[in-house]
PDB file of N, CA and C in Angstrom:
ATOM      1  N   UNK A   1       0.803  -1.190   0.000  1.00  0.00           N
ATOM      2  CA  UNK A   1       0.000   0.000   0.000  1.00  0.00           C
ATOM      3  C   UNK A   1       0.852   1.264   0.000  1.00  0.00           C
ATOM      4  N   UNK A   2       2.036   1.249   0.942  1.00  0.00           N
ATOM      5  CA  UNK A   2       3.046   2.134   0.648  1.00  0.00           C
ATOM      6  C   UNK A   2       2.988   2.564  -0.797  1.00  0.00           C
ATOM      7  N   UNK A   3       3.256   1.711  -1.976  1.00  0.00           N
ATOM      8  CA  UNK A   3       3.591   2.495  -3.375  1.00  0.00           C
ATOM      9  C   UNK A   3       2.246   3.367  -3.708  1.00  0.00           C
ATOM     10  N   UNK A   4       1.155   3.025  -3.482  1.00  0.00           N
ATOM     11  CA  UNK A   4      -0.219   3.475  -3.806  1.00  0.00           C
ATOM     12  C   UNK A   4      -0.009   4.473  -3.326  1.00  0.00           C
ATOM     13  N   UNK A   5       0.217   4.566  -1.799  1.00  0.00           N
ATOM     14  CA  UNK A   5      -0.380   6.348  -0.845  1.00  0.00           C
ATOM     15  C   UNK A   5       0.723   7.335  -1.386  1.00  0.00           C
ATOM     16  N   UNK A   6       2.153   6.557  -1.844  1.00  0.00           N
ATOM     17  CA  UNK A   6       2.723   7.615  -2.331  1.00  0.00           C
ATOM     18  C   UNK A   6       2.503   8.341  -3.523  1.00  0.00           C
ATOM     19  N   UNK A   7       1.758   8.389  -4.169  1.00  0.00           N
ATOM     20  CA  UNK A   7       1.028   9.083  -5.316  1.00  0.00           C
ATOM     21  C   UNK A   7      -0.490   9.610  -5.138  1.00  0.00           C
ATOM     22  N   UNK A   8      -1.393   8.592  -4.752  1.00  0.00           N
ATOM     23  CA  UNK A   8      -2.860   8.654  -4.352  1.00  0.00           C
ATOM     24  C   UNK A   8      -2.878   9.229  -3.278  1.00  0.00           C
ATOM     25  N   UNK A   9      -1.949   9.425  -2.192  1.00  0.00           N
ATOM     26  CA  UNK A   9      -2.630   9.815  -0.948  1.00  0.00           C
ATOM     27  C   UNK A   9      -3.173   8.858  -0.060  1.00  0.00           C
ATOM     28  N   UNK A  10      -3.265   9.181   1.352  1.00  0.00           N
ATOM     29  CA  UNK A  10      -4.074   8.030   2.196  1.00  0.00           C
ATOM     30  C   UNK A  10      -5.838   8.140   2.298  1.00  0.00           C
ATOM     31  N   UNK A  11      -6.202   9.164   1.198  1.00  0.00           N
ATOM     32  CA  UNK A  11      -7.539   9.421   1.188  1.00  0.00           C
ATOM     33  C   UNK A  11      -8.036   9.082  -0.374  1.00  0.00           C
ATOM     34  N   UNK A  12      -6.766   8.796  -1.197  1.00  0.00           N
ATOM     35  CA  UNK A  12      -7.035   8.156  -2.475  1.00  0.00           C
ATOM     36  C   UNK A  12      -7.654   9.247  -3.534  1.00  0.00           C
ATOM     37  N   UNK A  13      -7.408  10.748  -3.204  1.00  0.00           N
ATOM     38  CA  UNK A  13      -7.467  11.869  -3.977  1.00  0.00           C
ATOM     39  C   UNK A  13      -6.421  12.531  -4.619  1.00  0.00           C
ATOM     40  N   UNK A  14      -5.257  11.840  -4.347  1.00  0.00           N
ATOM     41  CA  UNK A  14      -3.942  11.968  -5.189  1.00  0.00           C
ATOM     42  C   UNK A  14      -3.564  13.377  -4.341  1.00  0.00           C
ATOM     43  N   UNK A  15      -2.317  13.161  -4.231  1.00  0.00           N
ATOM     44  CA  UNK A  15      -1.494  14.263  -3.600  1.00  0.00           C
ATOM     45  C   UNK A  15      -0.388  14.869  -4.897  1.00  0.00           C
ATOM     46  N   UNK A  16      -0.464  14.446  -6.169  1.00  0.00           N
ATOM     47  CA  UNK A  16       0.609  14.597  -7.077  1.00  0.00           C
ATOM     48  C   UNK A  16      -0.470  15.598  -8.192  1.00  0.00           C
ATOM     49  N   UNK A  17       0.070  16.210  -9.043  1.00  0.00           N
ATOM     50  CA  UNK A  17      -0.550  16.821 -10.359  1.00  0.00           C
ATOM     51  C   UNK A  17      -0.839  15.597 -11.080  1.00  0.00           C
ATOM     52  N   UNK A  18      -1.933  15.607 -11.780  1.00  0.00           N
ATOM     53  CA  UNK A  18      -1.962  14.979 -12.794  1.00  0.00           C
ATOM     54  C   UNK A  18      -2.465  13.285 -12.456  1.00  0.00           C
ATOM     55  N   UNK A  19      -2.896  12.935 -10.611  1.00  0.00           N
ATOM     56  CA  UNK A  19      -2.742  11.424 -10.176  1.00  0.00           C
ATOM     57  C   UNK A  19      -4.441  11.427 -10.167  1.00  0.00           C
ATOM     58  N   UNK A  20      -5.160  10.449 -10.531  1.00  0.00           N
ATOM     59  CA  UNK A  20      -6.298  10.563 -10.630  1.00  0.00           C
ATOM     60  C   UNK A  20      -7.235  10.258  -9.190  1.00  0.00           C
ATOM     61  N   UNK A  21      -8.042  10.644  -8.832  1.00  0.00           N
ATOM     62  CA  UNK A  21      -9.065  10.860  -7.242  1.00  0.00           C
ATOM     63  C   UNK A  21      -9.101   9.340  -7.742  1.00  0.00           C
ATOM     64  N   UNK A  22      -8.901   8.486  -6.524  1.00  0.00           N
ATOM     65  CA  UNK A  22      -9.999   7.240  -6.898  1.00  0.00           C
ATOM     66  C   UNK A  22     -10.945   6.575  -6.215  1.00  0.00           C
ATOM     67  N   UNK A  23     -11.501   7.850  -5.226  1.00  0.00           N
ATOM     68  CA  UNK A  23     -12.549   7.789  -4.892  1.00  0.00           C
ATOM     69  C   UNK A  23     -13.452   9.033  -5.487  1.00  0.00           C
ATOM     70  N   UNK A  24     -13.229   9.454  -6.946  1.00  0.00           N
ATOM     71  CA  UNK A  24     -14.362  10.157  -7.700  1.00  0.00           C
ATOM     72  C   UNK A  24     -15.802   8.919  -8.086  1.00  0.00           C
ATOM     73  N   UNK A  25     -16.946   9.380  -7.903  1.00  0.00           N
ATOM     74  CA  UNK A  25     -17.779   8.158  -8.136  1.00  0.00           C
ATOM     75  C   UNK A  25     -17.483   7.452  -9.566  1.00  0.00           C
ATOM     76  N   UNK A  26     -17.289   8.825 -10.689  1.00  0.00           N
ATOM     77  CA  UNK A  26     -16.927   8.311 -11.844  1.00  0.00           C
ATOM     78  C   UNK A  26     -15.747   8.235 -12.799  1.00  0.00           C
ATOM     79  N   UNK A  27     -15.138   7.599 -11.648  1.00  0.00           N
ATOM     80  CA  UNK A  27     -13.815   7.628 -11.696  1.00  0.00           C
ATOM     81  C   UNK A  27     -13.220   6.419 -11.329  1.00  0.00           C
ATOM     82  N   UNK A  28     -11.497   5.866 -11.484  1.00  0.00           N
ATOM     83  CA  UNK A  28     -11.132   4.664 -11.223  1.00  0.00           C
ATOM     84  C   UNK A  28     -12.128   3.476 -10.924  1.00  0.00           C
ATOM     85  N   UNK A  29     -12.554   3.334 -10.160  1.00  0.00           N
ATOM     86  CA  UNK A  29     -12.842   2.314  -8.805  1.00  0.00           C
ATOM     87  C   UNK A  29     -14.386   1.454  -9.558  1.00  0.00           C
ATOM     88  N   UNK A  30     -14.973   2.662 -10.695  1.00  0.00           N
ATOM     89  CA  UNK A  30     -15.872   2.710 -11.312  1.00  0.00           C
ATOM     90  C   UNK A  30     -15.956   1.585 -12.068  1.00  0.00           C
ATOM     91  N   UNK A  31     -14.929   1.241 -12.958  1.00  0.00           N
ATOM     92  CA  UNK A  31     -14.395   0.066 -13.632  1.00  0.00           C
ATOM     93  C   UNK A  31     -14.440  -1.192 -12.944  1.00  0.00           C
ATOM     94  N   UNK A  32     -14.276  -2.361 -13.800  1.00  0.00           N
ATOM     95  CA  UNK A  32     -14.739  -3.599 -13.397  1.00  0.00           C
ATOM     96  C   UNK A  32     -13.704  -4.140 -12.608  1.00  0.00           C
ATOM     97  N   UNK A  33     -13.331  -5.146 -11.636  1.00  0.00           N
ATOM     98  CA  UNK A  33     -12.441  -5.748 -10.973  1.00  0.00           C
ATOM     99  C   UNK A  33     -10.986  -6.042 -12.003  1.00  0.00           C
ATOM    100  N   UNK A  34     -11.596  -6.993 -12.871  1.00  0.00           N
ATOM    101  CA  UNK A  34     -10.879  -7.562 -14.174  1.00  0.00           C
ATOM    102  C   UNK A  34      -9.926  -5.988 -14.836  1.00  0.00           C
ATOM    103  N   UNK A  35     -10.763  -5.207 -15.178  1.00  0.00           N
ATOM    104  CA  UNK A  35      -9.778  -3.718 -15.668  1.00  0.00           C
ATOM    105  C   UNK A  35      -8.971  -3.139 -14.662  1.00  0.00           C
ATOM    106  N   UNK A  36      -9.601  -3.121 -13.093  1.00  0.00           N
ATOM    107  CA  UNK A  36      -8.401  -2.439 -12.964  1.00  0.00           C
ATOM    108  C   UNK A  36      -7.462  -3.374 -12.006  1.00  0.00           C
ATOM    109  N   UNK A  37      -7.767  -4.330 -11.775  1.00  0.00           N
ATOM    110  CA  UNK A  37      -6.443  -5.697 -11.784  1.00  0.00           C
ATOM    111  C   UNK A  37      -5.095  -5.938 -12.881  1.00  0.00           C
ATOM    112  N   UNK A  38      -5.825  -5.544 -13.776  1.00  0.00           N
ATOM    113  CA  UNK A  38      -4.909  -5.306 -14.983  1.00  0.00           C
ATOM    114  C   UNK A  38      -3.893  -3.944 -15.316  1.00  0.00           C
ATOM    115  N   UNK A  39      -5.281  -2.894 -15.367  1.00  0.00           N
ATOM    116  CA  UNK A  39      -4.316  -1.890 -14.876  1.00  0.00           C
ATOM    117  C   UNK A  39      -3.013  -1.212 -13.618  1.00  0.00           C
ATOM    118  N   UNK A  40      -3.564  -1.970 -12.862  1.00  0.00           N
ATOM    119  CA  UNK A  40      -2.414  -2.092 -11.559  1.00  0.00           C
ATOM    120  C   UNK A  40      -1.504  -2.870 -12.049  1.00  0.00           C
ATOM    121  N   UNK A  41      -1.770  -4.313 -12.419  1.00  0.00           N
ATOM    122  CA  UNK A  41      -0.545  -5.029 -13.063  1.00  0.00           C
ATOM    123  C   UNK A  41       0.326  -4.295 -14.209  1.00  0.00           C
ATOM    124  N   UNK A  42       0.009  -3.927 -15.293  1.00  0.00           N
ATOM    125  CA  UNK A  42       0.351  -3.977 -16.180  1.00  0.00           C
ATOM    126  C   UNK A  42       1.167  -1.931 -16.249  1.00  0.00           C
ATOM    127  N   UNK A  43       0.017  -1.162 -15.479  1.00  0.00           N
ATOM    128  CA  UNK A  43       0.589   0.062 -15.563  1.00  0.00           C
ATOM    129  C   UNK A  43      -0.381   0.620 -15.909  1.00  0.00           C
ATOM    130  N   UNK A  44      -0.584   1.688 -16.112  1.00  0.00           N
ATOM    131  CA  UNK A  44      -1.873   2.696 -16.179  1.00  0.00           C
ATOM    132  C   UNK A  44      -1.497   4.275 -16.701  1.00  0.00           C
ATOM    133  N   UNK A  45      -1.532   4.617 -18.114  1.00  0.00           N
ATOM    134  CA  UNK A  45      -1.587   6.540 -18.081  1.00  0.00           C
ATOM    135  C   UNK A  45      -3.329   6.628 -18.461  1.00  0.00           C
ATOM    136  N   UNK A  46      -3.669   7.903 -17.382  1.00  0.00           N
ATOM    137  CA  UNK A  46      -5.139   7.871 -17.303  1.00  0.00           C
ATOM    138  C   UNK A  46      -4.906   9.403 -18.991  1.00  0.00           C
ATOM    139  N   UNK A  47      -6.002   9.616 -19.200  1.00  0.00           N
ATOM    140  CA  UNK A  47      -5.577  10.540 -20.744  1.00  0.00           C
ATOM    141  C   UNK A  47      -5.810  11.908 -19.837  1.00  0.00           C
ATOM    142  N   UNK A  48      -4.975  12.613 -20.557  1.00  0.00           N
ATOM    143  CA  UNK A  48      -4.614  13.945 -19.812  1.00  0.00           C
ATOM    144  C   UNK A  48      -3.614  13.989 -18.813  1.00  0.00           C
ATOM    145  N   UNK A  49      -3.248  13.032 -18.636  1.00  0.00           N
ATOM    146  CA  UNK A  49      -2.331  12.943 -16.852  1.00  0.00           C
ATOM    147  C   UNK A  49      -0.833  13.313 -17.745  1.00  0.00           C
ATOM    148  N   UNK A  50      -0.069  13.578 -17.197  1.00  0.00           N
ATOM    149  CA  UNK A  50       1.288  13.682 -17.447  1.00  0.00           C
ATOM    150  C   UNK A  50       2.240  12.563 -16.913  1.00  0.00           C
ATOM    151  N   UNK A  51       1.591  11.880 -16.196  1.00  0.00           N
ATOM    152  CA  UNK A  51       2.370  10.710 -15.414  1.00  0.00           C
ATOM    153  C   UNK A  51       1.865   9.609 -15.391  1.00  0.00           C
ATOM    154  N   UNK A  52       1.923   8.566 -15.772  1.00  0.00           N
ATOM    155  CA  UNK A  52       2.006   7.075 -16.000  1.00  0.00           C
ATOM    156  C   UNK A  52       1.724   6.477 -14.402  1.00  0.00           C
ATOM    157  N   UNK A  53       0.785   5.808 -14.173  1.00  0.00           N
ATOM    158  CA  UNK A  53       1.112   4.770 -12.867  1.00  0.00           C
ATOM    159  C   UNK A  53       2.705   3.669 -13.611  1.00  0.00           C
ATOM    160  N   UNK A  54       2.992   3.155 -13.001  1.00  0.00           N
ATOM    161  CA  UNK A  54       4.297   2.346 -13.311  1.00  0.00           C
ATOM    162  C   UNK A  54       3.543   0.597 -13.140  1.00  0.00           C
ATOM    163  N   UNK A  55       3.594  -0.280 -13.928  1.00  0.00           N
ATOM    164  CA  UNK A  55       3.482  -2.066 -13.404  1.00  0.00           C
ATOM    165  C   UNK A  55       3.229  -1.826 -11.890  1.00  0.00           C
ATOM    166  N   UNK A  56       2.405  -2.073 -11.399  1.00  0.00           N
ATOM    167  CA  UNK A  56       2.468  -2.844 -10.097  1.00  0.00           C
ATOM    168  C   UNK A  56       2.930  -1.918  -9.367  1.00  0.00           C
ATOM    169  N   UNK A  57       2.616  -0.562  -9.691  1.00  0.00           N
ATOM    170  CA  UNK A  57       2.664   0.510  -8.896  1.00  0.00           C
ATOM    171  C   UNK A  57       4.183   0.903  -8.110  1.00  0.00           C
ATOM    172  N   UNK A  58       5.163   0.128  -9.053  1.00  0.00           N
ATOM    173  CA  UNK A  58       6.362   0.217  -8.797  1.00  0.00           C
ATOM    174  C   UNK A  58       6.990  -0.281  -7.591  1.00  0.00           C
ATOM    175  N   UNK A  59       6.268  -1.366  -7.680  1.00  0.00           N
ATOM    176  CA  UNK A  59       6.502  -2.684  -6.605  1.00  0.00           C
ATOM    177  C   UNK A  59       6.696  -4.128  -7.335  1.00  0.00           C
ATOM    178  N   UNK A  60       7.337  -4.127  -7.690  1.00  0.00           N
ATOM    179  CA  UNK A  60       7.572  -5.465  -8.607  1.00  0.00           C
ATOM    180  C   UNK A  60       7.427  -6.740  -7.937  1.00  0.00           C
ATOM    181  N   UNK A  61       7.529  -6.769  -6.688  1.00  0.00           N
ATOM    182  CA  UNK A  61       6.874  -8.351  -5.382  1.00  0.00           C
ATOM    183  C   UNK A  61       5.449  -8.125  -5.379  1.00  0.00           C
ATOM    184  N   UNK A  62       4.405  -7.479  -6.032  1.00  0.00           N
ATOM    185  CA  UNK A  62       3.544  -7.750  -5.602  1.00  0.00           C
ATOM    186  C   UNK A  62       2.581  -9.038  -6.418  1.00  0.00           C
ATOM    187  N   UNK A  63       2.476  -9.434  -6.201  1.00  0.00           N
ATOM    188  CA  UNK A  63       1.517 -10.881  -6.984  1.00  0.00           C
ATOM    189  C   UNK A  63       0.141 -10.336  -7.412  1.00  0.00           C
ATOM    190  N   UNK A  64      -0.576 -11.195  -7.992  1.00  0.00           N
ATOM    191  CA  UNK A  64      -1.817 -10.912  -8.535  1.00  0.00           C
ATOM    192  C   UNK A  64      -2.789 -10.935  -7.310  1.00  0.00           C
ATOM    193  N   UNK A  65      -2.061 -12.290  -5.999  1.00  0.00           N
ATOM    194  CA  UNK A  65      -3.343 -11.701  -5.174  1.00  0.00           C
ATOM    195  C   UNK A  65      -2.953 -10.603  -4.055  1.00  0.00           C
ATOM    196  N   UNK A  66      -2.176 -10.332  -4.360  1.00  0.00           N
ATOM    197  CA  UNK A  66      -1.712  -8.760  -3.690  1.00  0.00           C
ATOM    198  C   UNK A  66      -2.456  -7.722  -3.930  1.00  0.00           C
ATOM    199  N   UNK A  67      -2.596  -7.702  -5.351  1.00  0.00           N
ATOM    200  CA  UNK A  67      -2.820  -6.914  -6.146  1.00  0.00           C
ATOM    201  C   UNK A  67      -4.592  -6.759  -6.046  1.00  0.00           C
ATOM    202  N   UNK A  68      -5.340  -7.976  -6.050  1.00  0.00           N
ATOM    203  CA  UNK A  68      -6.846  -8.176  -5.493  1.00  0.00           C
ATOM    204  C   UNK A  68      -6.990  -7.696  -4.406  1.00  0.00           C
ATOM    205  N   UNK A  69      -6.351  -8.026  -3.300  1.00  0.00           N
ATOM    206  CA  UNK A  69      -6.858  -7.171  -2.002  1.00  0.00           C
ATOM    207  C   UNK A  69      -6.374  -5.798  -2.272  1.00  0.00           C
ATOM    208  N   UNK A  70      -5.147  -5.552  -2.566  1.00  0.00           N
ATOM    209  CA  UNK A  70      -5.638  -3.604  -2.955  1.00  0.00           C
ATOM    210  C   UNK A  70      -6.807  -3.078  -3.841  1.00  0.00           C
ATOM    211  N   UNK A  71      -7.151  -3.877  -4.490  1.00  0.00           N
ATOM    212  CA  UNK A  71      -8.894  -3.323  -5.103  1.00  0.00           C
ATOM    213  C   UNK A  71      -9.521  -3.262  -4.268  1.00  0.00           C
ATOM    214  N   UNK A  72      -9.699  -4.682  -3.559  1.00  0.00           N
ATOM    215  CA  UNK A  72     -11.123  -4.730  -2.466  1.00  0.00           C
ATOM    216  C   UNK A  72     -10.489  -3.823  -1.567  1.00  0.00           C
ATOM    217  N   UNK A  73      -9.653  -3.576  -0.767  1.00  0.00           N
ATOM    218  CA  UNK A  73      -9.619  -2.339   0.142  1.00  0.00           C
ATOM    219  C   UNK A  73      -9.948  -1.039  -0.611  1.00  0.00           C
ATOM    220  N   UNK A  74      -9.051  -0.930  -1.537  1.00  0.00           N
ATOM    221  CA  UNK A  74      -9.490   0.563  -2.092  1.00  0.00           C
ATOM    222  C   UNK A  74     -11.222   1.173  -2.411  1.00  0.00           C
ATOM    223  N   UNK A  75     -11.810  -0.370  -3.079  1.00  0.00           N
ATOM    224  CA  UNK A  75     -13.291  -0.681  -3.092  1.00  0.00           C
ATOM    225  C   UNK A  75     -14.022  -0.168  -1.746  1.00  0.00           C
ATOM    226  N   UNK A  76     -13.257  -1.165  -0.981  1.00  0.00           N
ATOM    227  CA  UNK A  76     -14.138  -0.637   0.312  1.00  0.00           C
ATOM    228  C   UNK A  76     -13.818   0.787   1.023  1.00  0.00           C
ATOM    229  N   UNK A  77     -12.762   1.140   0.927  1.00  0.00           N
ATOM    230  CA  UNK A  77     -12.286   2.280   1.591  1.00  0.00           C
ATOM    231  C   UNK A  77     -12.900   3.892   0.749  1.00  0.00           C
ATOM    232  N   UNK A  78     -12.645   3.835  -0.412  1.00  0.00           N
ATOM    233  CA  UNK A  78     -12.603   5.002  -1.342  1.00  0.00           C
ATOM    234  C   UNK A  78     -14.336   5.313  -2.240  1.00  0.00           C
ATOM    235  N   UNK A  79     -14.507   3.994  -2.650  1.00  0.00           N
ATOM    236  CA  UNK A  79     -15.621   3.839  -3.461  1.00  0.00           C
ATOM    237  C   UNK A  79     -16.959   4.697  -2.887  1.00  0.00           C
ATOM    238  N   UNK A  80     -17.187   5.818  -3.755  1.00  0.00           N
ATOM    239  CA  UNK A  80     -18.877   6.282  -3.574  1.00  0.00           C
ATOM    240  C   UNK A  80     -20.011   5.791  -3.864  1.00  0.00           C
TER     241      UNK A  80
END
C-alpha cells in the first residue's frame, strides 16, 4: 500500500498533479475488478495525466493476489 499512498494519498485523492481521485464516483474504482487488476498489473496513463502509474505501482513483489486485495480495500475504503 506504501507504493499506492505515495502518489494517491491516504484518502485516495492523489497528492501529485496529474494522479487521478480514486474515490471520484466516476472515476477509477468505477471500472470492473478484471480492468483495474490489470491496470495495476500492467501500468496505467489515465488521458490527460502527465504521469504514468508504473506495473504494479512500482513494486515489482507484488503478486496478482496482492494486487486483489488492494482493489477490495481501495473498493471498500474510497468507493462512492
Amino acid at each position: 500500500m506504501n507504493s499506492c499512498v505515495a502518489c494517491h494519498g491516504a484518502d485516495g485523492q492523489g497528492v501529485l498533479p496529474g494522479v487521478p481521485d480514486l474515490a471520484a464516483a466516476d472515476g477509477f474504482l468505477a471500472r470492473s475488478d478484471a480492468t483495474l487488476l490489470q491496470r495495476i498489473r500492467d501500468g496505467y496513463q489515465s488521458p490527460g495525466s502527465p504521469l504514468a502509474m508504473p506495473p504494479k505501482g512500482g513494486n515489482p513483489s507484488l503478486t496478482d493476489d496482492d494486487i486483489k486485495a488492494v482493489v477490495e480495500y481501495m473498493k471498500k475504503t474510497f468507493a462512492r
